[in-house]
Protein backbone atom coordinates (compact mmCIF):
# COMPACT_ATOMS: atom_id res chain seq x y z
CA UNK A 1 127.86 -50.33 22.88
CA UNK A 2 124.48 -50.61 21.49
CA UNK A 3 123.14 -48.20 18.88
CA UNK A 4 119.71 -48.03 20.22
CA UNK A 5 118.64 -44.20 20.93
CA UNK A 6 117.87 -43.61 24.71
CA UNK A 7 114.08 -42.87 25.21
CA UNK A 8 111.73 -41.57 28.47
CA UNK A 9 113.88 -39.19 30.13
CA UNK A 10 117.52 -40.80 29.50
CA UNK A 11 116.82 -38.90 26.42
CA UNK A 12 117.64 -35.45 27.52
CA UNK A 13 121.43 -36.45 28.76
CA UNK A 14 123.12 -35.80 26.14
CA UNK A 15 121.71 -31.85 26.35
CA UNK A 16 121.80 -31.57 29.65
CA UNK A 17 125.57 -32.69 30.23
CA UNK A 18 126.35 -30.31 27.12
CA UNK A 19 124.05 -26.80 28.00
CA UNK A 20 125.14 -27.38 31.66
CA UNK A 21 128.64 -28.67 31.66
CA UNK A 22 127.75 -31.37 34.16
CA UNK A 23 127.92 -34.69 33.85
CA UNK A 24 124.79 -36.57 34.92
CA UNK A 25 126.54 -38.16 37.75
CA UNK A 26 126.61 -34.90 39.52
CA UNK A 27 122.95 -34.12 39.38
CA UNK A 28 122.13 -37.84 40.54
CA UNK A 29 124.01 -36.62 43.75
CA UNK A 30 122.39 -33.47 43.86
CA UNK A 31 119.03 -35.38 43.94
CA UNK A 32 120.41 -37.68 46.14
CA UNK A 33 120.98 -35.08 48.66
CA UNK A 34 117.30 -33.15 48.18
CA UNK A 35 115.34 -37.08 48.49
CA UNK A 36 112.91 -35.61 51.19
CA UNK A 37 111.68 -33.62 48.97
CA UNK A 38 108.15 -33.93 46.49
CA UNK A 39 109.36 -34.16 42.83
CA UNK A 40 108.21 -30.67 41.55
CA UNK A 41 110.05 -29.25 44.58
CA UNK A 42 113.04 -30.77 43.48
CA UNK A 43 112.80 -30.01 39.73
CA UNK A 44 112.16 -26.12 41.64
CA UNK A 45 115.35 -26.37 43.26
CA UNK A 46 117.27 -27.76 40.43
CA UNK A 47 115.57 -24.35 38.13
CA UNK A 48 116.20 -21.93 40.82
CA UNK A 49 119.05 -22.87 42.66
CA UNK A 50 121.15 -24.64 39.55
CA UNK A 51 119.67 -22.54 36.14
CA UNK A 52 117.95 -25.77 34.77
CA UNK A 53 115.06 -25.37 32.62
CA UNK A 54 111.82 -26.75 33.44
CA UNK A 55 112.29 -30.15 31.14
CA UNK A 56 115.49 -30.72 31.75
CA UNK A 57 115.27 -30.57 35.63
CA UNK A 58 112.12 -32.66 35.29
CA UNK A 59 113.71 -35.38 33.48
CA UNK A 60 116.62 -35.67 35.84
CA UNK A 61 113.93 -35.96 39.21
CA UNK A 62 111.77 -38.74 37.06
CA UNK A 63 115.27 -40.64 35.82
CA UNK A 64 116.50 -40.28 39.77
CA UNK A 65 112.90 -41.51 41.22
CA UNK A 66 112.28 -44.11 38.91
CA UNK A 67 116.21 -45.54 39.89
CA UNK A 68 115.11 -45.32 43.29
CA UNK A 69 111.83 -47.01 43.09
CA UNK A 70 113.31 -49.89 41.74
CA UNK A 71 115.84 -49.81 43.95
CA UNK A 72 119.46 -49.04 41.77
């Protein structure tokens, strides 16, 4: 296990999986589901539909695009 600190937006994880109770498995899938969309229309849904604040929905859609883009 490496002691480096996670940066970009790997760095909000740790708050997100504690101030939403969800592991970050479970909003990958919820991304997965809502790919069609534009990224600030899924960082909307994940506000209104799941109670995510702005950054933290924002950092999940940029984490689950950049994964995408190169192709994980």
């Amino acid at each position: 296990m490496s002691n480096e600190k996670a940066k970009g937006p790997a760095s909000y994880f740790p708050s997100i999986e504690r101030t939403y109770g969800r592991p970050i498995d479970h909003w990958m899938a919820v991304l997965e589901q809502t790919a069609a969309l534009g990224h600030m229309d899924q960082v909307a849904l994940l506000r209104q539909t799941h109670g995510l604040g702005h950054g933290h929905a924002n950092a999940l859609v940029a984490w689950h695009r950049a994964r995408q883009e190169a192709g994980a």
